[in-house]
N, C-alpha and C. Protein backbone atom coordinates (compact mmCIF):
# COMPACT_ATOMS: atom_id res chain seq x y z
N UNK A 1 103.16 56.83 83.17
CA UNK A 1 103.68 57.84 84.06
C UNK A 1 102.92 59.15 83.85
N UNK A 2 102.77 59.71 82.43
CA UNK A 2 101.81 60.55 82.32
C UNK A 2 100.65 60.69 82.66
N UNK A 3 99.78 59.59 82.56
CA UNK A 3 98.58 59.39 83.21
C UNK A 3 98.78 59.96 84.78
N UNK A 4 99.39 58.94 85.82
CA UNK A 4 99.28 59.03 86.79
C UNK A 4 99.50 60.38 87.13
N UNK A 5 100.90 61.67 86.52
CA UNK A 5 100.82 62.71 86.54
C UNK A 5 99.50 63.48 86.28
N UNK A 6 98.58 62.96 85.48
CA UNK A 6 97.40 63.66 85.15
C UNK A 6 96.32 63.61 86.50
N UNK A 7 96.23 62.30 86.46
CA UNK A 7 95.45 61.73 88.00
C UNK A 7 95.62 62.56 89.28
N UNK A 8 97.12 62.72 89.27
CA UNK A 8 97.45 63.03 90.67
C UNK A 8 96.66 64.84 90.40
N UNK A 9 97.31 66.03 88.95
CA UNK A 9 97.14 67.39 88.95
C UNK A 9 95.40 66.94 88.85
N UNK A 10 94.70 66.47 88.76
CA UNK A 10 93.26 66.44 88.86
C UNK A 10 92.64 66.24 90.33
N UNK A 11 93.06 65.58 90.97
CA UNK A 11 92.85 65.59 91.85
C UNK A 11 93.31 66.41 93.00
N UNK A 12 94.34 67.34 92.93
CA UNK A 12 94.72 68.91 93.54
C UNK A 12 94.35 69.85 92.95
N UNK A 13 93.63 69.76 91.87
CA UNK A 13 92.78 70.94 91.42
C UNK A 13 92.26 71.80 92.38
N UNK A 14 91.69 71.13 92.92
CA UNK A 14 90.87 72.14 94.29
C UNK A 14 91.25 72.48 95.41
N UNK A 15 92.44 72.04 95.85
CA UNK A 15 93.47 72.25 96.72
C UNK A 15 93.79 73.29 96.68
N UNK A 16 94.12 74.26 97.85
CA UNK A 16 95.01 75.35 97.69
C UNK A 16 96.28 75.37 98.19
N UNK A 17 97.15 75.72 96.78
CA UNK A 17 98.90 75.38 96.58
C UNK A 17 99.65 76.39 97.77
N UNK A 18 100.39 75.22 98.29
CA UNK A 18 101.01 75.59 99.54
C UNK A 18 101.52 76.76 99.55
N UNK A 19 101.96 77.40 100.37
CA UNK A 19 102.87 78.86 100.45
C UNK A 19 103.94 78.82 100.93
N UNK A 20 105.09 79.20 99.88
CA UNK A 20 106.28 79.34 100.45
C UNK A 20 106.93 80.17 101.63
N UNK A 21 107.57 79.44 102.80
CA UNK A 21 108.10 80.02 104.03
C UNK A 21 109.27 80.85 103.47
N UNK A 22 109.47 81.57 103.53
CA UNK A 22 111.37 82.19 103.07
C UNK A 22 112.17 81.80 104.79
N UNK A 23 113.13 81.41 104.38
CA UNK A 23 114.03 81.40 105.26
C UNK A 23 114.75 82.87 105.62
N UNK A 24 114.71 83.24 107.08
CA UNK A 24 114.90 84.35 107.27
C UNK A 24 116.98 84.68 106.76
N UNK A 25 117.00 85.87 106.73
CA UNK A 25 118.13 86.06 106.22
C UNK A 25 118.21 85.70 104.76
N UNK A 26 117.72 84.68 104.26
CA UNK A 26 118.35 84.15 102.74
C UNK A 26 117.51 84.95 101.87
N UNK A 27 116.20 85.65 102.16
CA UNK A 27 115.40 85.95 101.13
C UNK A 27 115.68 87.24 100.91
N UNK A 28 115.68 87.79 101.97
CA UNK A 28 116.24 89.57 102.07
C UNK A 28 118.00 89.57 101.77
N UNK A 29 118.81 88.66 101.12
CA UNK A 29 119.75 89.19 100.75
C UNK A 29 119.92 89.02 99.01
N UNK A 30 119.05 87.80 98.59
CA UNK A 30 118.61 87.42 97.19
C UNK A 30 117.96 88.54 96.78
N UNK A 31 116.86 89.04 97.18
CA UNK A 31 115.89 90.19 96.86
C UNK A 31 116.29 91.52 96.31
N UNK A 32 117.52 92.11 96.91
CA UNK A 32 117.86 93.06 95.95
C UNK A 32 118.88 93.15 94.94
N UNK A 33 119.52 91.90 95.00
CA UNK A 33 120.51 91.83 93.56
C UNK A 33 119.04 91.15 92.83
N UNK A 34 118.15 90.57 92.58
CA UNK A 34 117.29 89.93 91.77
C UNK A 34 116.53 91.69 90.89
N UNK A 35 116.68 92.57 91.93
CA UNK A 35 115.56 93.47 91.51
C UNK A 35 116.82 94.03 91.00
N UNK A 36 118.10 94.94 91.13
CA UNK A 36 119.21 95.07 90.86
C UNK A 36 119.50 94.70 88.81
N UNK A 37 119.31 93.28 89.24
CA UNK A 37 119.45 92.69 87.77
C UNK A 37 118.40 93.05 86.56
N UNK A 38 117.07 93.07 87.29
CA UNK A 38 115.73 93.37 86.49
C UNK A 38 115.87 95.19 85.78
N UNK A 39 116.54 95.53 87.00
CA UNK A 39 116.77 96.98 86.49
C UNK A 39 117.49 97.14 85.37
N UNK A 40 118.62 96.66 85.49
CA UNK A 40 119.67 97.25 84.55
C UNK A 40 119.18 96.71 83.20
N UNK A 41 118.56 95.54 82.95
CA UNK A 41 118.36 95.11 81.01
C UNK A 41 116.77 95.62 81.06
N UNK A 42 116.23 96.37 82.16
CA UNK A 42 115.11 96.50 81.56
C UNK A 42 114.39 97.64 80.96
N UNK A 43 113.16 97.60 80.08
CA UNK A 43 112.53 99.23 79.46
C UNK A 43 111.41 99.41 79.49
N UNK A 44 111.10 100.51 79.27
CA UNK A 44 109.67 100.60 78.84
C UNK A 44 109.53 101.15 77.74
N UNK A 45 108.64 100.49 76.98
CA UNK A 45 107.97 100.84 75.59
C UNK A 45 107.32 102.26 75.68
N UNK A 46 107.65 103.20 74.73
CA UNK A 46 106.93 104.41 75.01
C UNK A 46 106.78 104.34 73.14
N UNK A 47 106.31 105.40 72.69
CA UNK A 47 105.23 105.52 71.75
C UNK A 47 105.75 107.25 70.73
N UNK A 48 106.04 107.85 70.03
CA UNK A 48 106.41 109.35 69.64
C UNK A 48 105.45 110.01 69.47
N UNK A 49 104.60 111.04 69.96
CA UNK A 49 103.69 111.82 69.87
C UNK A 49 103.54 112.85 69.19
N UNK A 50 104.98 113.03 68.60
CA UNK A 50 105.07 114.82 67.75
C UNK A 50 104.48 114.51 66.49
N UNK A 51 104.06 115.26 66.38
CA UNK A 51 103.99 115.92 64.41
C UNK A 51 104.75 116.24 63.89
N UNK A 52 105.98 116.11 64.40
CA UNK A 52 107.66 116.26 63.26
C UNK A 52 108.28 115.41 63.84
N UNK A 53 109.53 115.32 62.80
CA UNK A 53 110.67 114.14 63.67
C UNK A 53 111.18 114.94 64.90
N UNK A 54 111.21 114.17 65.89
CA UNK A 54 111.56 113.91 67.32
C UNK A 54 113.12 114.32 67.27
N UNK A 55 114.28 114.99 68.15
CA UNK A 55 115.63 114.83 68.11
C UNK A 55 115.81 114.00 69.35
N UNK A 56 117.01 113.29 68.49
CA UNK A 56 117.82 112.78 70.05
C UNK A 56 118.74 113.63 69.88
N UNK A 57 119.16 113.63 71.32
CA UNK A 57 119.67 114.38 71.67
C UNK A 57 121.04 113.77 72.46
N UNK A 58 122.26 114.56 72.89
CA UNK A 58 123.35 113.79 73.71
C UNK A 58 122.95 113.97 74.92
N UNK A 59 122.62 115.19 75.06
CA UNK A 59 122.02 115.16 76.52
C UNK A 59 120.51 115.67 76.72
N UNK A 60 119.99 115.79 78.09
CA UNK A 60 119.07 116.31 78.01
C UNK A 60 118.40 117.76 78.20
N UNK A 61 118.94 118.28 76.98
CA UNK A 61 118.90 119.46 77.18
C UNK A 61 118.42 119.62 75.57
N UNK A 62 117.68 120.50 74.80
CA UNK A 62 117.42 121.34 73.80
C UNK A 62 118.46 122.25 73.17
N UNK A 63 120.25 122.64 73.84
CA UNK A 63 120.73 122.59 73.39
C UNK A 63 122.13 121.68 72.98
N UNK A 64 122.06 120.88 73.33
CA UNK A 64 122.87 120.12 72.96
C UNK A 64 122.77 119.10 71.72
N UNK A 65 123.85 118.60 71.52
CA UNK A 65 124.23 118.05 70.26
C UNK A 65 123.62 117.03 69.92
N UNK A 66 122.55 117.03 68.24
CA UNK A 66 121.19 116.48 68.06
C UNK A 66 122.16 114.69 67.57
N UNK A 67 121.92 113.48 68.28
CA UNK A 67 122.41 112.32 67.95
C UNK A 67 121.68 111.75 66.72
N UNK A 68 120.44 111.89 66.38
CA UNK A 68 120.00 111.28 65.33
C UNK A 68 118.11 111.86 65.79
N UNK A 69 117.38 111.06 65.28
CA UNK A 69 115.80 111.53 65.19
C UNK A 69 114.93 110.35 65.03
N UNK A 70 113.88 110.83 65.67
CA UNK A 70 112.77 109.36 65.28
C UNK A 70 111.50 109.99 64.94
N UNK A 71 110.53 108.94 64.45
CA UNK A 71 109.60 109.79 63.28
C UNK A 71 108.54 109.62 64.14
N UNK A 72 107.22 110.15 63.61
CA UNK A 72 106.06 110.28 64.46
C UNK A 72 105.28 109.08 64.46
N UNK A 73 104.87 108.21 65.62
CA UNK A 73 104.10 106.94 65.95
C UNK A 73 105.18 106.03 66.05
N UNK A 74 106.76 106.48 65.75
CA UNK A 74 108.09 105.34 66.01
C UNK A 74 107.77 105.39 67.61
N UNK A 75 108.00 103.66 67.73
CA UNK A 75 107.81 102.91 69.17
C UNK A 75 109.07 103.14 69.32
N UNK A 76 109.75 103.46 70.97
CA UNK A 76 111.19 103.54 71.21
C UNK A 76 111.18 102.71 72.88
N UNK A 77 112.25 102.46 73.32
CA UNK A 77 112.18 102.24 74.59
C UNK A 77 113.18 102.88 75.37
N UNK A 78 112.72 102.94 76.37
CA UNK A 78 113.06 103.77 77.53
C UNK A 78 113.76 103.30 78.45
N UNK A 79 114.78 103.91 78.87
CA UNK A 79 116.03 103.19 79.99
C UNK A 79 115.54 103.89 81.26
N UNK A 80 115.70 104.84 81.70
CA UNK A 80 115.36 105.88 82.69
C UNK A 80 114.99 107.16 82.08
N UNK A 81 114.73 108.00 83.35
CA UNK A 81 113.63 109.33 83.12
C UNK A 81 114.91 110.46 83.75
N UNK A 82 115.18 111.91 83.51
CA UNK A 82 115.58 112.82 84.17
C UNK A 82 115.36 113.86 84.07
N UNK A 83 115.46 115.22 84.94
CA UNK A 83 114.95 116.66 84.94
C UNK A 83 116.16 117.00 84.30
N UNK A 84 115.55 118.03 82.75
CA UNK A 84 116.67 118.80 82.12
C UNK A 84 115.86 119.92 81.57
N UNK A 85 115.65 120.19 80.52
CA UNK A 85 115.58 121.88 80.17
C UNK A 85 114.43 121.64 79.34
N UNK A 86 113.58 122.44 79.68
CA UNK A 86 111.87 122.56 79.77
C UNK A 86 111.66 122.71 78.38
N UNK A 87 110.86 121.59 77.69
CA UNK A 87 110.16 121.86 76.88
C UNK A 87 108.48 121.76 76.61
N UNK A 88 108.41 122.84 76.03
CA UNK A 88 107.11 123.30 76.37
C UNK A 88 106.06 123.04 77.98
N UNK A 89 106.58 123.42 78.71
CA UNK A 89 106.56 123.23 80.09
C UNK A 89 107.23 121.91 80.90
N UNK A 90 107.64 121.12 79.91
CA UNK A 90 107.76 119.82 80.73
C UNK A 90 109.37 119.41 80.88
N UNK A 91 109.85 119.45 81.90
CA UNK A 91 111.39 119.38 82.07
C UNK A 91 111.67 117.87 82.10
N UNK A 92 111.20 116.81 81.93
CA UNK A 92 111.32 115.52 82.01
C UNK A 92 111.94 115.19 81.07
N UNK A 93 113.00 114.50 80.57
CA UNK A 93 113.76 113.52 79.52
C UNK A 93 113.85 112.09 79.85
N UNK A 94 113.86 111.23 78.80
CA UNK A 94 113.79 109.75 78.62
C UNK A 94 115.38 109.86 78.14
N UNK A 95 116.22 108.40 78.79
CA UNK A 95 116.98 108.07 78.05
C UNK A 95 116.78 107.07 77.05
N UNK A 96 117.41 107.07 76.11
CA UNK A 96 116.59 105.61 75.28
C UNK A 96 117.32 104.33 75.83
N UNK A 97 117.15 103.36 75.28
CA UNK A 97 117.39 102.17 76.32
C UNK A 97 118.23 101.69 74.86
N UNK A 98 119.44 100.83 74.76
CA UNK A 98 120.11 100.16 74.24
C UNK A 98 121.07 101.04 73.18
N UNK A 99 120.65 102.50 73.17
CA UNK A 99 121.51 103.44 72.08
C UNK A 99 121.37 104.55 72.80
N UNK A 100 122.68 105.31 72.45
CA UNK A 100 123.07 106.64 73.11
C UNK A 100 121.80 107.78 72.96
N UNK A 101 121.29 108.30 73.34
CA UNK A 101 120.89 109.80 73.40
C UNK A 101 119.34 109.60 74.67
N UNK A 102 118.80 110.99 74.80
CA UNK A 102 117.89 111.40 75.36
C UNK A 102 116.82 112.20 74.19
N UNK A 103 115.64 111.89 74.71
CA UNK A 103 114.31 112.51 73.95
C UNK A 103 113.33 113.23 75.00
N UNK A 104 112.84 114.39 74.90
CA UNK A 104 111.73 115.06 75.53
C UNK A 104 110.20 113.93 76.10
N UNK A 105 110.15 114.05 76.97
CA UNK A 105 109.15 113.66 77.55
C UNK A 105 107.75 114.34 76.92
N UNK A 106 107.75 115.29 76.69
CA UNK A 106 106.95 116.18 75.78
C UNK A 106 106.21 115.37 75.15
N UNK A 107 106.86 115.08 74.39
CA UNK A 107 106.59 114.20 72.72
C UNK A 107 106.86 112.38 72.62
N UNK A 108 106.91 112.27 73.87
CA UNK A 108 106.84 110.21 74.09
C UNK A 108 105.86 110.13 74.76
N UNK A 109 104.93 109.33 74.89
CA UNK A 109 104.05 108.62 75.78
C UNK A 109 104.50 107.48 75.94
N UNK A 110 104.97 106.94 77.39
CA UNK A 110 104.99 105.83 78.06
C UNK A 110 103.88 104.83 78.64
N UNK A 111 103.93 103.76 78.07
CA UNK A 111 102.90 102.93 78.70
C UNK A 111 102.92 102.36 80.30
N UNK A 112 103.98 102.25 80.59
CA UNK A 112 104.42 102.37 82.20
C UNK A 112 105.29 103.22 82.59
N UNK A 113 104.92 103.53 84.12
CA UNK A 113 105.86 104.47 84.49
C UNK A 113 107.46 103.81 84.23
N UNK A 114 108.58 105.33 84.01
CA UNK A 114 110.00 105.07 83.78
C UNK A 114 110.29 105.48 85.35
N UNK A 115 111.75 104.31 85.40
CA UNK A 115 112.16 104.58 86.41
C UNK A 115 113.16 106.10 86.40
N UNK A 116 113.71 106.87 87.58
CA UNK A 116 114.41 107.24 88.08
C UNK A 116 116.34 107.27 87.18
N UNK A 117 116.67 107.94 86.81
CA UNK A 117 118.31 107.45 86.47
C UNK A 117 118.41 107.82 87.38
């Protein structure tokens, strides 16, 4: 049986693999709970850029209440992005992804863009 499985993928090697039709209506209502779902468990890897420990923060703001800290070259990930209170020109905050607080955009480098909260 394996063989013949081998026989048959050797011989469609050079074939080009059919293309799926979507059935109208069914694909455009699957499509945004699928992207929906991808959103909510997903992150992006960003990177700590400062030369001191980093604060988290509760919110995103510089004064608010510091949640804990991460050290310089600590990998963190990223839930969403939001406008809060400018540091060193840059008003952008990361939320972190799986634990409470926000960190300055300042001082993370993201390897892909963060979405939107």
């Amino acid at each position: 049986m394996a063989t013949a499985a081998l026989g048959v993928g050797l011989l469609l090697q050079g074939a080009p693999a059919a293309v799926a039709q979507p059935v109208p209506g069914e694909a455009a209502a699957a499509a945004p709970e699928a992207a929906a779902e991808s959103g909510r468990s997903s992150y992006v890897e960003g990177i700590v850029v400062s030369r001191v420990t980093l604060y988290v923060r509760a919110r995103a703001t510089t004064s608010s209440q510091v949640l804990g800290s991460l050290e310089p070259s600590e990998r963190v990930r990223l839930s969403c992005q939001a406008k809060g209170s400018s540091v060193e020109g840059n008003n952008i905050w990361y939320r972190l992804h799986g634990e409470p607080g926000w960190v300055s955009a300042r001082f993370v480098h993201n390897y892909t863009p963060v979405r939107w909260c």
